[in-house]
Each structure stands twice: as C-alpha cells, then as structure tokens.
N, C-alpha and C. Protein backbone atom coordinates (compact mmCIF):
# COMPACT_ATOMS: atom_id res chain seq x y z
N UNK A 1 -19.76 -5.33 11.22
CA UNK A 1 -19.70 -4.40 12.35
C UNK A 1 -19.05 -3.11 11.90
N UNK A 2 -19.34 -2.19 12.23
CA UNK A 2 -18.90 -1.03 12.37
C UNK A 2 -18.46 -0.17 13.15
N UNK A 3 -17.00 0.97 13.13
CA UNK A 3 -16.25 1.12 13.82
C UNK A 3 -16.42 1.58 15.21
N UNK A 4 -17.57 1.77 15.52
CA UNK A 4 -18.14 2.62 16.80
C UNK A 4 -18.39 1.18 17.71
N UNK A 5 -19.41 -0.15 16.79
CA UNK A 5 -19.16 -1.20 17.35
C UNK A 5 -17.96 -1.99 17.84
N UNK A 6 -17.30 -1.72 17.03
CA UNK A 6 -15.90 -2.34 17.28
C UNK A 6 -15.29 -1.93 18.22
N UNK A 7 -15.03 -0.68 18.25
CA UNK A 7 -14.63 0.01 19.22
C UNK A 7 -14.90 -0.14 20.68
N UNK A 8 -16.32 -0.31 20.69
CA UNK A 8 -17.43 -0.30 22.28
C UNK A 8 -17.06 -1.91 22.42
N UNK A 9 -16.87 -2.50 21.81
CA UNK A 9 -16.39 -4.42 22.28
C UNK A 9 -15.31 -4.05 22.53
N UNK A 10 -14.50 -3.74 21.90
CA UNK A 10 -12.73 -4.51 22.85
C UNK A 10 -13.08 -3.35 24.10
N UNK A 11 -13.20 -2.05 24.04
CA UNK A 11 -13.71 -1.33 25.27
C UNK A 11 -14.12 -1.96 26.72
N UNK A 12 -15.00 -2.48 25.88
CA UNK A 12 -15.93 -3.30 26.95
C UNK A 12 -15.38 -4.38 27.57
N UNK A 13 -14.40 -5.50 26.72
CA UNK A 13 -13.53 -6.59 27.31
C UNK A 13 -12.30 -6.35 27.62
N UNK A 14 -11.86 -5.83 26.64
CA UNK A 14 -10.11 -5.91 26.71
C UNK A 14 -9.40 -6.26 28.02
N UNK A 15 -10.12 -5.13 29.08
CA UNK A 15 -9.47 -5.22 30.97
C UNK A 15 -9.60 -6.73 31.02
N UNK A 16 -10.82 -7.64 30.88
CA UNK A 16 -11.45 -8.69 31.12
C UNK A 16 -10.36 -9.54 30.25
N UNK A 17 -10.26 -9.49 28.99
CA UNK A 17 -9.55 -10.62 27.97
C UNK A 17 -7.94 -10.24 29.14
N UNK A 18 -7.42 -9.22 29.05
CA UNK A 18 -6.26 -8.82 29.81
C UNK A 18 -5.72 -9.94 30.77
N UNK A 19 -6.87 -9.32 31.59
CA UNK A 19 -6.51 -10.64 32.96
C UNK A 19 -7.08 -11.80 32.81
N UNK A 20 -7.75 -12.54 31.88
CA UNK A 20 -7.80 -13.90 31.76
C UNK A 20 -7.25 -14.34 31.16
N UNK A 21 -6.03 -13.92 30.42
CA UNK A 21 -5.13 -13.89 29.81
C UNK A 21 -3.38 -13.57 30.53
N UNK A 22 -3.78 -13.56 31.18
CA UNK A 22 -2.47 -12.70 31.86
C UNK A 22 -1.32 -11.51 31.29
N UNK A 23 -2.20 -10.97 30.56
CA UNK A 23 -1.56 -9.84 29.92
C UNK A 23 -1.74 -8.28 30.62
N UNK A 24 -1.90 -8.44 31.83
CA UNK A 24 -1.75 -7.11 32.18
C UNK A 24 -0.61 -6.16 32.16
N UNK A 25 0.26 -6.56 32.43
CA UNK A 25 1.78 -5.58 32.50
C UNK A 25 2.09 -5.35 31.10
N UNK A 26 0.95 -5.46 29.83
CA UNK A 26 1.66 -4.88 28.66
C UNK A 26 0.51 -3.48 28.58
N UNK A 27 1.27 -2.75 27.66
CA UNK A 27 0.74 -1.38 27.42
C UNK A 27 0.00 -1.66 26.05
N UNK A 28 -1.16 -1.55 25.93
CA UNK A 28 -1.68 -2.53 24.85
C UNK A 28 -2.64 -0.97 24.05
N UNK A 29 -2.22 -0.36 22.69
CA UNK A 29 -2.99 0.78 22.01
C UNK A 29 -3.61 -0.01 20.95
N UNK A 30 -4.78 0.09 20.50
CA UNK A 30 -5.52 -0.17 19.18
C UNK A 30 -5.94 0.66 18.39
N UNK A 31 -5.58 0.55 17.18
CA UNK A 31 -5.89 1.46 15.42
C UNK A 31 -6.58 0.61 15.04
N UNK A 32 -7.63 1.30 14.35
CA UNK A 32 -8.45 1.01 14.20
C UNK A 32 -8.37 1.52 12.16
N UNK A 33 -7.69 0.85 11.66
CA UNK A 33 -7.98 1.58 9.78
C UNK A 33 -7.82 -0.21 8.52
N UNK A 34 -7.03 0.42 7.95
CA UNK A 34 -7.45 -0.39 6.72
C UNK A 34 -5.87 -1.20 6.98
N UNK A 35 -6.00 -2.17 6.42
CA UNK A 35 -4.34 -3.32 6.25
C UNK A 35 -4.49 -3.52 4.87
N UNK A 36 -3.12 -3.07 4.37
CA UNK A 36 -2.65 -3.50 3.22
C UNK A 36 -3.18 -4.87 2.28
N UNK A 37 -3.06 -5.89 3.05
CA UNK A 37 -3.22 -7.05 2.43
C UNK A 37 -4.26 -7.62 2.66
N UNK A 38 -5.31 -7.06 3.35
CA UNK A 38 -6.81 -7.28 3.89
C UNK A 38 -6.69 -8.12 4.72
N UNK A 39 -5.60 -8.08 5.94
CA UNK A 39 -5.95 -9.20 6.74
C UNK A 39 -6.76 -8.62 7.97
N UNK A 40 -7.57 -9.34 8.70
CA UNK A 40 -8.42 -8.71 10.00
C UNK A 40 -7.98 -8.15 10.55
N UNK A 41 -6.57 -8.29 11.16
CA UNK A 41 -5.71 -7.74 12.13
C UNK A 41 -4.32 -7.61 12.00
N UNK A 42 -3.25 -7.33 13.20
CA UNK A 42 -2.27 -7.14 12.85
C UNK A 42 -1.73 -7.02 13.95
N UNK A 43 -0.69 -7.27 14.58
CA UNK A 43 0.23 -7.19 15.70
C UNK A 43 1.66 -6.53 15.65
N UNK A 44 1.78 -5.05 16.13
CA UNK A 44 3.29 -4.79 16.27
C UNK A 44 3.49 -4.80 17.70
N UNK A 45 4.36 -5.87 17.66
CA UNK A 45 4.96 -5.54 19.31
C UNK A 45 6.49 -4.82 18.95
N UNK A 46 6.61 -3.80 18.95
CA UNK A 46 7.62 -3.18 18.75
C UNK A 46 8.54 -3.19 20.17
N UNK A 47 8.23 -2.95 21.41
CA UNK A 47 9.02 -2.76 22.81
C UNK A 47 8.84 -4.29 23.63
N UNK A 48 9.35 -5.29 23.29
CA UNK A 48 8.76 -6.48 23.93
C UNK A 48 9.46 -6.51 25.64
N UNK A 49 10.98 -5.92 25.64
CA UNK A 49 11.11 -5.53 27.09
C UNK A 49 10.39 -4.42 27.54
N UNK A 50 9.70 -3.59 27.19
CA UNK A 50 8.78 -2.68 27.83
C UNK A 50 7.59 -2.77 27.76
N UNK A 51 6.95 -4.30 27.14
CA UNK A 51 5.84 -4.96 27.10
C UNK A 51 4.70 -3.47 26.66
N UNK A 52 5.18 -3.16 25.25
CA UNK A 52 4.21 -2.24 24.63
C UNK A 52 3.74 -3.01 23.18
N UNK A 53 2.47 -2.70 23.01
CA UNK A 53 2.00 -3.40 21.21
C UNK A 53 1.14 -2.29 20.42
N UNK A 54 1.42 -2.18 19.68
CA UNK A 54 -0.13 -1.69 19.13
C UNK A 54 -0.64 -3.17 17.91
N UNK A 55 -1.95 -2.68 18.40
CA UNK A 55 -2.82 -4.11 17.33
C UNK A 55 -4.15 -3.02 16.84
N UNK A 56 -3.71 -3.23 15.20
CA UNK A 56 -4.27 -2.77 14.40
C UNK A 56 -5.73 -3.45 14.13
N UNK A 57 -6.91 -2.59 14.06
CA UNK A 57 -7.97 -4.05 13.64
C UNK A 57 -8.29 -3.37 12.32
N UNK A 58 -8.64 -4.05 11.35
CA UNK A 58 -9.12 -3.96 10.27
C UNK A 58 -10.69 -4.17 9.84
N UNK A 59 -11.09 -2.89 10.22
CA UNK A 59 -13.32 -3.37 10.33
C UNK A 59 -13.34 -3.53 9.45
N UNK A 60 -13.02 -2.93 8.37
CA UNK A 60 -13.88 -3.69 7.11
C UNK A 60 -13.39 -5.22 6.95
N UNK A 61 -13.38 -6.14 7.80
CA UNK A 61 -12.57 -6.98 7.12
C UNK A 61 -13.15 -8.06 8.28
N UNK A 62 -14.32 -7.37 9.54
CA UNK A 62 -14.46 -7.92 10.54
C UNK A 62 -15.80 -8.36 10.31
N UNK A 63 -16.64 -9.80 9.77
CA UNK A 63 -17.90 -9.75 9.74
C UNK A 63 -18.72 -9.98 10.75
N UNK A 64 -18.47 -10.16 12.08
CA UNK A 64 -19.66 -10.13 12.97
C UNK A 64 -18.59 -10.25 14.49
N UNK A 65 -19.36 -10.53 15.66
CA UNK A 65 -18.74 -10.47 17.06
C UNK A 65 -17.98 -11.54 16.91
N UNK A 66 -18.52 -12.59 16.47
CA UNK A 66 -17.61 -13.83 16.30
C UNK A 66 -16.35 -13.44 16.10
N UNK A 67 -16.37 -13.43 14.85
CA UNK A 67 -15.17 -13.20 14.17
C UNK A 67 -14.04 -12.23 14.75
N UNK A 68 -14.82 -10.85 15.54
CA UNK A 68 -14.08 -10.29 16.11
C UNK A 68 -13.42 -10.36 17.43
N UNK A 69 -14.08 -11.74 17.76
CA UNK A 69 -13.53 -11.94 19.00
C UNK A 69 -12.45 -13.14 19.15
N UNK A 70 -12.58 -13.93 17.42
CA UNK A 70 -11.20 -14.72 17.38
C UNK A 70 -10.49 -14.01 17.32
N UNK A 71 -10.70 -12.57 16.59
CA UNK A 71 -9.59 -12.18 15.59
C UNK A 71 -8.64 -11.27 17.33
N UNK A 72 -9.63 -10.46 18.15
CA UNK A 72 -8.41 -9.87 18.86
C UNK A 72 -7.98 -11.27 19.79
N UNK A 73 -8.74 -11.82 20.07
CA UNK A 73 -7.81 -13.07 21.13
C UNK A 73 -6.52 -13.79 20.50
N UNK A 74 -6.65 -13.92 18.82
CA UNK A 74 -5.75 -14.50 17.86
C UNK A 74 -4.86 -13.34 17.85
N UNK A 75 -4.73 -11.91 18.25
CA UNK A 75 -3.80 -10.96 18.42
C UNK A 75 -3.26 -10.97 19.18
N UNK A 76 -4.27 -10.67 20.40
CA UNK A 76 -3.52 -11.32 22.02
C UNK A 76 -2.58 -12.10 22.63
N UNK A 77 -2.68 -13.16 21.79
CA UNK A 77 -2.20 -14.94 22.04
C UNK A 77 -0.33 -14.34 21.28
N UNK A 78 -0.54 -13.60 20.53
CA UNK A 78 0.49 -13.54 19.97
C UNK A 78 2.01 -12.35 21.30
N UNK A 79 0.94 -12.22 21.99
CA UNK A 79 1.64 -11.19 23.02
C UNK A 79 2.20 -12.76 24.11
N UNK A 80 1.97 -13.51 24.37
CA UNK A 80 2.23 -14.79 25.32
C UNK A 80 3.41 -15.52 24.49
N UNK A 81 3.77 -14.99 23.37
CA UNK A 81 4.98 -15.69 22.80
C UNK A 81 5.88 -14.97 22.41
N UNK A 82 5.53 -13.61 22.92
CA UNK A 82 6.66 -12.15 22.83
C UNK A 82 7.86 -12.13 22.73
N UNK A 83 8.44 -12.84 24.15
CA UNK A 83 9.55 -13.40 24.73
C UNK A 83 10.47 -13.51 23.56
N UNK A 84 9.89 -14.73 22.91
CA UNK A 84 10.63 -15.50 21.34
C UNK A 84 11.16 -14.38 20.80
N UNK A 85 10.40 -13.45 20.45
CA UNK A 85 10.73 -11.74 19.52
C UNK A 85 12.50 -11.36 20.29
N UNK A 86 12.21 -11.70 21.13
CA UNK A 86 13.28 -10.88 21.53
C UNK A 86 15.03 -12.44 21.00
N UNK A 87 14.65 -13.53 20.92
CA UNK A 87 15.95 -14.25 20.28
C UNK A 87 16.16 -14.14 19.17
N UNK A 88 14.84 -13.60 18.35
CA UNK A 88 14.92 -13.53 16.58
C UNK A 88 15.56 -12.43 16.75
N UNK A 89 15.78 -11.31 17.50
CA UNK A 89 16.53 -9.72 17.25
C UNK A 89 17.87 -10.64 17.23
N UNK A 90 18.14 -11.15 18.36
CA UNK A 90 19.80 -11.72 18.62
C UNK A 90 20.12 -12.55 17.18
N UNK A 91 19.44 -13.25 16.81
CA UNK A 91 19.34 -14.05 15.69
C UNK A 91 19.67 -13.38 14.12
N UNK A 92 18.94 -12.31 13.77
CA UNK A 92 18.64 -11.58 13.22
C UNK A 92 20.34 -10.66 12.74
N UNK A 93 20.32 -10.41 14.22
CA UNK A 93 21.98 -9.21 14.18
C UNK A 93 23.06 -10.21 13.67
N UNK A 94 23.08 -11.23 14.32
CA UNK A 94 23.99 -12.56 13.84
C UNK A 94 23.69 -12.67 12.49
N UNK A 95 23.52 -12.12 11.34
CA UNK A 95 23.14 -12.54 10.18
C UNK A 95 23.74 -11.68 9.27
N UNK A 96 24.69 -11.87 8.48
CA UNK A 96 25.79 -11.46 7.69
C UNK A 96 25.06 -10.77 6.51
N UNK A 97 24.13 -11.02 5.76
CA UNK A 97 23.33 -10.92 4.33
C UNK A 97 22.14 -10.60 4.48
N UNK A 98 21.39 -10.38 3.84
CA UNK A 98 20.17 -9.63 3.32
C UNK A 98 19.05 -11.21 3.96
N UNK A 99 19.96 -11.91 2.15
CA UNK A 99 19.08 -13.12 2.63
C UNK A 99 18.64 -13.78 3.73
N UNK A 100 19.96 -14.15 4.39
CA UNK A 100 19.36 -15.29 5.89
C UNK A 100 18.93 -14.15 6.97
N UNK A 101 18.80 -12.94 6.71
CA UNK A 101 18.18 -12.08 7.64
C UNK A 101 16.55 -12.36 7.49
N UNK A 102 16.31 -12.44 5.83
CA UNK A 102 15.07 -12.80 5.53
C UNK A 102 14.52 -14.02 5.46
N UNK A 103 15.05 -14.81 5.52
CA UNK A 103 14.76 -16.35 5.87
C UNK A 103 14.82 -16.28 7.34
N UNK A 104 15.57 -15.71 7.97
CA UNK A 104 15.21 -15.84 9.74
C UNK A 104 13.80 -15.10 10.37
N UNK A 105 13.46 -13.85 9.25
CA UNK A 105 12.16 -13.48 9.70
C UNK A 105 11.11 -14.45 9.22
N UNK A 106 10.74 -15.08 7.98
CA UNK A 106 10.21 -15.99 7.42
C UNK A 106 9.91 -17.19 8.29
N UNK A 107 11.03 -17.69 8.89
CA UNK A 107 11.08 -18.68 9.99
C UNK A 107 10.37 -18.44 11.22
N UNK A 108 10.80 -17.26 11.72
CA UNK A 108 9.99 -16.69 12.62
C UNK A 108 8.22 -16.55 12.32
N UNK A 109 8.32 -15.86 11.85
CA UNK A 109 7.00 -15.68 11.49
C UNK A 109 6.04 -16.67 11.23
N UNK A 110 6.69 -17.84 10.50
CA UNK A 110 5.60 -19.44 10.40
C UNK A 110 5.74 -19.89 12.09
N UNK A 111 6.74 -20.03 12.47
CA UNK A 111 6.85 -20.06 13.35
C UNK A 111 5.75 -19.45 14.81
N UNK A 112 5.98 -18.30 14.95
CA UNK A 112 4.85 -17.48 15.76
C UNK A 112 3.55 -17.74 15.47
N UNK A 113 2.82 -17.74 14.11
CA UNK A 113 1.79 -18.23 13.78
C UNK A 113 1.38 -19.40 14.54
N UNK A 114 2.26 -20.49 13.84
CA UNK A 114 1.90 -21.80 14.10
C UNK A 114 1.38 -22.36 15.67
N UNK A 115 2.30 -21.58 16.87
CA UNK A 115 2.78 -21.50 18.11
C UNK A 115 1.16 -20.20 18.61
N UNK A 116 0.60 -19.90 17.75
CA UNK A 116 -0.36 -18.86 17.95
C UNK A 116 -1.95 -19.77 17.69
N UNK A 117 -1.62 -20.36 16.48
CA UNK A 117 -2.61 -21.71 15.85
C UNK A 117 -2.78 -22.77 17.04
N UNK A 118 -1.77 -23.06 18.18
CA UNK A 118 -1.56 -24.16 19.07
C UNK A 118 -2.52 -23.66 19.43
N UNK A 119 -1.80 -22.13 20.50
CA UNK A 119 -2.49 -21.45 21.71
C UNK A 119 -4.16 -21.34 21.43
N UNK A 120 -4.57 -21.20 20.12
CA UNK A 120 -5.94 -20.84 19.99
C UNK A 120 -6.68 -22.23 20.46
N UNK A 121 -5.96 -23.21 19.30
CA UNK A 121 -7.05 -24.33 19.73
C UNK A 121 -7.08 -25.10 21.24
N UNK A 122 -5.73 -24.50 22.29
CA UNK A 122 -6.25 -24.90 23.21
C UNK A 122 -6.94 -24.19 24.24
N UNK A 123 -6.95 -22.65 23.79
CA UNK A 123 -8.78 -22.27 24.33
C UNK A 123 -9.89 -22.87 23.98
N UNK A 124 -9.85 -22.91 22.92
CA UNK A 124 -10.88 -23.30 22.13
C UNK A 124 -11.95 -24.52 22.80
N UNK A 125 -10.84 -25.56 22.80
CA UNK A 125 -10.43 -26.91 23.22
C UNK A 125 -10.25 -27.59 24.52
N UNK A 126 -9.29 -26.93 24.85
CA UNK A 126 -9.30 -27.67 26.50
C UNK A 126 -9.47 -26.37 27.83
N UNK A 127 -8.73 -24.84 27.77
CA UNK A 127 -8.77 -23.64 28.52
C UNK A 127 -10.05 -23.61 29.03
N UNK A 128 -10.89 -23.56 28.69
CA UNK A 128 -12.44 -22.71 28.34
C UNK A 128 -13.31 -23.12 27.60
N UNK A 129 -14.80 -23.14 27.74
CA UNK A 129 -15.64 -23.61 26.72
C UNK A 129 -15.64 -23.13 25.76
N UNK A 130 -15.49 -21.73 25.33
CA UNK A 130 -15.18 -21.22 23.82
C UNK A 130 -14.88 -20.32 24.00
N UNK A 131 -14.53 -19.29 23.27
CA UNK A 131 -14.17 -18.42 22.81
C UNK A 131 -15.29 -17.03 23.41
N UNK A 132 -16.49 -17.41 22.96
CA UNK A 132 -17.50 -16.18 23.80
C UNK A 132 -17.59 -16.20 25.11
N UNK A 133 -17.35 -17.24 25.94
CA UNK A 133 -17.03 -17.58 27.05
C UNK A 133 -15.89 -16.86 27.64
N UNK A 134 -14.72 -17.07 27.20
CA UNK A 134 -13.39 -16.12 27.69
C UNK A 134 -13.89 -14.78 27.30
N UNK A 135 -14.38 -14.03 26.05
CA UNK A 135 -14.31 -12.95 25.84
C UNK A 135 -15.40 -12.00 26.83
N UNK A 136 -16.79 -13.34 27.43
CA UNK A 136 -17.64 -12.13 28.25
C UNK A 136 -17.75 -11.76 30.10
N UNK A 137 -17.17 -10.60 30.03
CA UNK A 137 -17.10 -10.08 31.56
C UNK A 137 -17.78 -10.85 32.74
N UNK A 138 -18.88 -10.57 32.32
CA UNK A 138 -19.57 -11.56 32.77
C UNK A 138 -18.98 -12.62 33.38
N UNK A 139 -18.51 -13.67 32.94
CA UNK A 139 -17.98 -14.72 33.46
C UNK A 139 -16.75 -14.31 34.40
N UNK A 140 -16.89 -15.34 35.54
CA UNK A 140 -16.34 -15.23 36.68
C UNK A 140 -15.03 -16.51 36.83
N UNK A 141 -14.07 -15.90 37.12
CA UNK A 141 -12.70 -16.66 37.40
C UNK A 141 -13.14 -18.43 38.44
N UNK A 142 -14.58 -18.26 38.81
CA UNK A 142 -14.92 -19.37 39.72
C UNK A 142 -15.71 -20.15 38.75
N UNK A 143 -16.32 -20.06 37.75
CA UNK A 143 -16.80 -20.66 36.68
C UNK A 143 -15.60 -21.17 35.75
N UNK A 144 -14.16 -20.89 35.82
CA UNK A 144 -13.43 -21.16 34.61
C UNK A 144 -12.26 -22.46 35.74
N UNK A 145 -12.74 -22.44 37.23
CA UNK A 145 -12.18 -23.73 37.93
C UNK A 145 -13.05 -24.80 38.20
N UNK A 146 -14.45 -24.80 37.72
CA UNK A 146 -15.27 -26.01 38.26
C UNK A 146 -16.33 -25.25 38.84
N UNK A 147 -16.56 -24.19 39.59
CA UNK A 147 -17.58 -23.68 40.36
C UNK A 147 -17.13 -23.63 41.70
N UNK A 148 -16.16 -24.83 41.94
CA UNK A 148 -16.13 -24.67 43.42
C UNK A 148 -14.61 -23.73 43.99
N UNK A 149 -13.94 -22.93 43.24
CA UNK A 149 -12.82 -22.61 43.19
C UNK A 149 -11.64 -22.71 43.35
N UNK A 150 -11.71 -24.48 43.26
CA UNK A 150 -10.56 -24.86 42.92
C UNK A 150 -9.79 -24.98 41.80
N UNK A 151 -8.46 -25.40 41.99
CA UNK A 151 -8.04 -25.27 40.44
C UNK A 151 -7.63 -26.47 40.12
C-alpha cells in the first residue's frame, strides 16, 4: 500500500475503530514516515493524563489492508493499557541508577506487549468475528450483540 492509501483507510475508520474501541476521549495524531528498526508501527503516548498519542505508521513496512489493519488496532489496543504508563513513571522516579531504571522500562515494555498480544487475540477470538469486521464502518453496534440488541 501506499501512502495516499494508507492514509484514506485509517481516515476512513479511525472515528469507527475509536468508538468500538472506546477510545474516544484520546487526542489521537498519525505520522506517517520511516521507523528506525523497520517495525510497522509505533506508539508514543507521551500525555496519558491528557489522553494524547501520536502513532507513527511505517508504509513501507505495511504489505496489504490486512496487515494494516492488525497493525493500527495492535497500536490502538496499546492506548486501553495507558493507565499502567502512568505507575512505570512512579516506578521509574523511585529508581536510584541508570540500570534498574532500565530494567523497569524493559519490564514494562514485555510487559505492555504481552498485555497487548492478550487484547488482540481476544478480538480476534472471542470480541468480534475478526479483525475486518471491527475495522469496517459498515458494521453496526447491533450486529456486534447478536442482531437483536442485546448484550
């Protein structure tokens, strides 16, 4: 895909992924360039009490809708465990040395992943029928309770 494509998809969902997600009250900007280490994406939540992120996507690195639609929901998911960000700061200041400052981000970080790895497979899995399913507008909040709108 290419960046004009890329661009016109999260465009097109993001409001949609937002609120089926319950991420509306964050201030959510996307860059769109290259990552250092070639990973697809990237997440700074820098203001987690002012619920701001920017999420970097990395197109060259994005091979089709698929992929780009794990990759921002696998960004997303990481905004629902924000909260945590904010005990690693407390955690973090508590830390006398270089080292266990860096072993507490290390921790964190397998950590968030792993807790990000859960959240996916239970869209995947039990939330929703898949993944293209949550990501298209299209689909209606009465299709994701049974049809009959219950919950």
């Amino acid at each position: 895909m290419d960046k004009s494509e890329v661009r016109k998809w999260i465009s097109d969902r993001i409001r949609f992924l937002r609120y089926r997600m319950q991420l509306q009250e964050w201030d959510l900007r996307f860059v769109y360039s290259h990552i250092e280490d070639d990973a697809k994406a990237e997440i700074d939540v820098g203001l987690v009490k002012q619920k701001q992120a920017t999420i970097t996507i990395n197109v060259e690195e994005i091979d089709d809708e698929a992929d780009l639609q794990q990759t921002v929901v696998h960004e997303l998911c990481h905004l629902l465990h924000a909260d945590f960000r904010l005990a690693h700061e407390q955690a973090w200041i508590a830390c006398s040395d270089q080292v266990t400052k860096d072993m507490v981000d290390k921790a964190f970080d397998f950590g968030c992943e792993r807790m990000v790895a859960a959240t996916m497979r239970m869209i995947r899995h039990g939330l929703c029928r898949d993944l293209e399913w949550l990501c298209h507008p299209d689909n209606h909040a009465q299709e994701a309770c049974g049809g009959d709108g219950s919950e």
